[in-house]
Protein backbone atom coordinates (compact mmCIF):
# COMPACT_ATOMS: atom_id res chain seq x y z
CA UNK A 1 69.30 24.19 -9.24
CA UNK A 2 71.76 21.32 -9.25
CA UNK A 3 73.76 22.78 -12.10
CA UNK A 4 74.01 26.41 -10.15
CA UNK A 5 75.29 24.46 -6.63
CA UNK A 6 77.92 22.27 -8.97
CA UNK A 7 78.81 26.03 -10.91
CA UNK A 8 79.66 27.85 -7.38
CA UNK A 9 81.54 25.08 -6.13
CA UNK A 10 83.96 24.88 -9.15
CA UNK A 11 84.37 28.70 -8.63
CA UNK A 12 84.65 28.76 -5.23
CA UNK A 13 87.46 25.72 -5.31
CA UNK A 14 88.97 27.66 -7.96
CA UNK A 15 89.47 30.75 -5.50
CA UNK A 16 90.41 28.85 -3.01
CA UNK A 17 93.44 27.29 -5.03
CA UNK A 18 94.34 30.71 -6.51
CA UNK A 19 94.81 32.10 -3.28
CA UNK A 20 96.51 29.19 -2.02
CA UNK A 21 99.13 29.28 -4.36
CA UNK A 22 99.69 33.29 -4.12
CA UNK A 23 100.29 32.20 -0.31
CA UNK A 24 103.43 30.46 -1.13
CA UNK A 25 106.86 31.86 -0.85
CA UNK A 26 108.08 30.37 -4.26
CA UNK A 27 109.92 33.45 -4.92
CA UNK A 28 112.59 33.37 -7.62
CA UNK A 29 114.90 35.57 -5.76
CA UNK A 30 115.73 34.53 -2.08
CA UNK A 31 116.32 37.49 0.43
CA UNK A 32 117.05 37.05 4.52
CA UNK A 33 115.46 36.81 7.28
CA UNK A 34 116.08 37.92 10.49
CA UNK A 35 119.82 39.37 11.13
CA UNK A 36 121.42 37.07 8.00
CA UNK A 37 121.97 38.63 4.69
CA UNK A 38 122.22 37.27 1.63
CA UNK A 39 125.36 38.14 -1.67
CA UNK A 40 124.89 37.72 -5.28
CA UNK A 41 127.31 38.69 -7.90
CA UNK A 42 125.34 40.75 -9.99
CA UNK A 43 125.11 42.06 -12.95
CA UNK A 44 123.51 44.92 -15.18
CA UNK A 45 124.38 44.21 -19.18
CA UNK A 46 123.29 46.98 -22.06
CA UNK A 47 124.63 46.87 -25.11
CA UNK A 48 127.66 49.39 -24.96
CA UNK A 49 128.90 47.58 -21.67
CA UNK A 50 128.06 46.29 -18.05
CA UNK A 51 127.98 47.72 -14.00
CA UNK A 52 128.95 44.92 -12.29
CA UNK A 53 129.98 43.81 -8.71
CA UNK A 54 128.48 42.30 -5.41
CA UNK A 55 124.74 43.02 -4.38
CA UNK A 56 124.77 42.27 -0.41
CA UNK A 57 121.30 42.90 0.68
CA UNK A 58 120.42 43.00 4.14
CA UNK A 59 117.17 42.49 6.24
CA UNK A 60 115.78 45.63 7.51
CA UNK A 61 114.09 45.87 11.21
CA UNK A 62 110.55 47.80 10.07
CA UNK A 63 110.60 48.65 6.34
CA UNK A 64 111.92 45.19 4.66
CA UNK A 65 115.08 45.01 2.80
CA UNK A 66 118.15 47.18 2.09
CA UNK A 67 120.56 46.60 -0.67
CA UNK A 68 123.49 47.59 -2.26
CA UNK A 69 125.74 46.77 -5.82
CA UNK A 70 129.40 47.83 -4.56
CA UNK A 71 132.30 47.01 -7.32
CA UNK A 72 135.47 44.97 -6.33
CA UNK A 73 136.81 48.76 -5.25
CA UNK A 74 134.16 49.17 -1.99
CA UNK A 75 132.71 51.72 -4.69
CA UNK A 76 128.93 51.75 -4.17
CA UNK A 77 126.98 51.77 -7.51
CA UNK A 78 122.74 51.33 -6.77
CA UNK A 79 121.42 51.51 -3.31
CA UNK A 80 118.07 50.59 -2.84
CA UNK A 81 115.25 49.72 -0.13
CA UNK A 82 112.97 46.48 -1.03
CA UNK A 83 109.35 46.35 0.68
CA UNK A 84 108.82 43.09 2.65
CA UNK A 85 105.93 42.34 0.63
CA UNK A 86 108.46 42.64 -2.62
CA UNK A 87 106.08 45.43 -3.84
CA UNK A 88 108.15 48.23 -4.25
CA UNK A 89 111.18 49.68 -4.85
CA UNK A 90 112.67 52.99 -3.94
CA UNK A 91 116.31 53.58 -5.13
CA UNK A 92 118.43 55.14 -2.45
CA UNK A 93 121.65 55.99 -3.95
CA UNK A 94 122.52 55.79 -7.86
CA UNK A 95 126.15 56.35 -9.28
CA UNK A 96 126.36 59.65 -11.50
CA UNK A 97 126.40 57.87 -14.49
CA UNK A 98 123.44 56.52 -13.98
CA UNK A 99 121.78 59.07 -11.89
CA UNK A 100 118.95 60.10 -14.92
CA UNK A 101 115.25 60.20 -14.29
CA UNK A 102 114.72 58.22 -17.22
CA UNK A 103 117.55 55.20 -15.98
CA UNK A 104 116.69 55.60 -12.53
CA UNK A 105 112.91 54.49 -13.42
CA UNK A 106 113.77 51.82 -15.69
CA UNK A 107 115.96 50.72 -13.32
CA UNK A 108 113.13 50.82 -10.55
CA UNK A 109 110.62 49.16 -12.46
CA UNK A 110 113.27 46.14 -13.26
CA UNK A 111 114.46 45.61 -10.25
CA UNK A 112 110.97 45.70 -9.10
CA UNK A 113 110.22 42.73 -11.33
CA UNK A 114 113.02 40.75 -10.49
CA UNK A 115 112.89 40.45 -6.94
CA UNK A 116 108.63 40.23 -7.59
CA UNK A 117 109.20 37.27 -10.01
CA UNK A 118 107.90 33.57 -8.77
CA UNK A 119 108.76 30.13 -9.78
CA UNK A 120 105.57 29.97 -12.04
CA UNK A 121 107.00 33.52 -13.55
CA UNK A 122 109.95 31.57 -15.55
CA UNK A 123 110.26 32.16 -19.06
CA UNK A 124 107.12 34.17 -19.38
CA UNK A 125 107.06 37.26 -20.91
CA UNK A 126 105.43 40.39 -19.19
CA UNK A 127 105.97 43.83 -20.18
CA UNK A 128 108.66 42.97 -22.33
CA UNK A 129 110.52 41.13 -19.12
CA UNK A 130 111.81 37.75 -19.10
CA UNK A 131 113.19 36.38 -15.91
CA UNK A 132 115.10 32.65 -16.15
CA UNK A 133 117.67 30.30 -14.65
CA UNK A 134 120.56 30.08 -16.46
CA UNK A 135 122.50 26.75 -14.23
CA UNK A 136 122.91 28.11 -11.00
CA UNK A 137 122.23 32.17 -11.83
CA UNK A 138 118.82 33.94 -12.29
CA UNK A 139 118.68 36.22 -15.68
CA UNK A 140 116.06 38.78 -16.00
CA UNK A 141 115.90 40.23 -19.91
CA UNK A 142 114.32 43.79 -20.30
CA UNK A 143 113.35 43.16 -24.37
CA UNK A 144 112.43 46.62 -24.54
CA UNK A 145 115.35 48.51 -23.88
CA UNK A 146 118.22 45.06 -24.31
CA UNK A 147 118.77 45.47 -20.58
CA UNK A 148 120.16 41.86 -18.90
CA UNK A 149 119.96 41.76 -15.27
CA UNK A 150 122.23 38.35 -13.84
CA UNK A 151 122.09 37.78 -10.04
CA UNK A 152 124.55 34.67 -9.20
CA UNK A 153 124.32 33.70 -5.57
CA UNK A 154 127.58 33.59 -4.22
CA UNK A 155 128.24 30.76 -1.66
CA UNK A 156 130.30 31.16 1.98
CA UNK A 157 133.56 29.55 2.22
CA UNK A 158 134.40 28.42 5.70
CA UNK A 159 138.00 28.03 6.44
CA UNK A 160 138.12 25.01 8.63
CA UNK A 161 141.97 24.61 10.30
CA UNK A 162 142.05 22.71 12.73
């Protein structure tokens, strides 16, 4: 009887520290809260080339988080909404170069996984995704199709004259 009572404890403690660790918001990615929004220079490597520019995303009021990769030009290449939970994404608004079904869903799914990915996700390899720190920038690798995803926060500058 002993042995059972000792056996549910360890799995009940067990549970308890699983959940308490899903609890945490150790995301990899940090997004806004409130009114704020956070930039990232970002960007989106295959192996014929790269979309790059600024992703500004912005806290929504009900469904979570709105975002958006605009080039140096104001030119807006991927729009997308982010659940709050990080669950889902729904692309919004894709460039025409990049507007096919088959792009637009690996796209989803990656982006998806990136702003999903924890601290305890580093270096480990899911579905052919990889999602690091490379110094101060987060790299996601899709193996599967040699996608490289790089999101480099981009810091304010306040101009102090006096």
């Amino acid at each position: 009887m002993q042995q059972y009572l000792n056996r549910f404890l360890l799995v009940v403690s067990l549970l308890l520290a699983s959940l308490c660790g899903h609890a945490q918001n150790d995301y990899v990615v940090t997004l806004p809260d409130g009114q704020s929004r956070c930039e990232y220079k970002m960007t989106i490597g295959v192996k014929a080339g790269e979309v790059d520019g600024v992703l500004i995303v912005r806290c929504d009021s009900i469904e979570g988080f709105r975002a958006a990769l605009m080039n140096e030009f104001g030119i807006s290449a991927l729009t997308f909404r982010l659940t709050a939970d990080r669950s889902r994404v729904v692309l919004v608004d894709v460039v025409s170069f990049l507007d096919k079904w088959y792009i637009r869903k690996v796209l989803t799914a990656d982006l998806q996984y990136l702003f999903a990915a924890r601290e305890t996700d580093l270096t480990l390899e899911r579905e052919k995704r990889v999602v690091s720190r490379e110094a101060d920038s987060i790299v996601m690798d899709n193996r599967k199709f040699g996608l490289c995803y790089k999101l480099t926060p981009i810091k304010e500058h306040k101009d102090e004259t006096d």
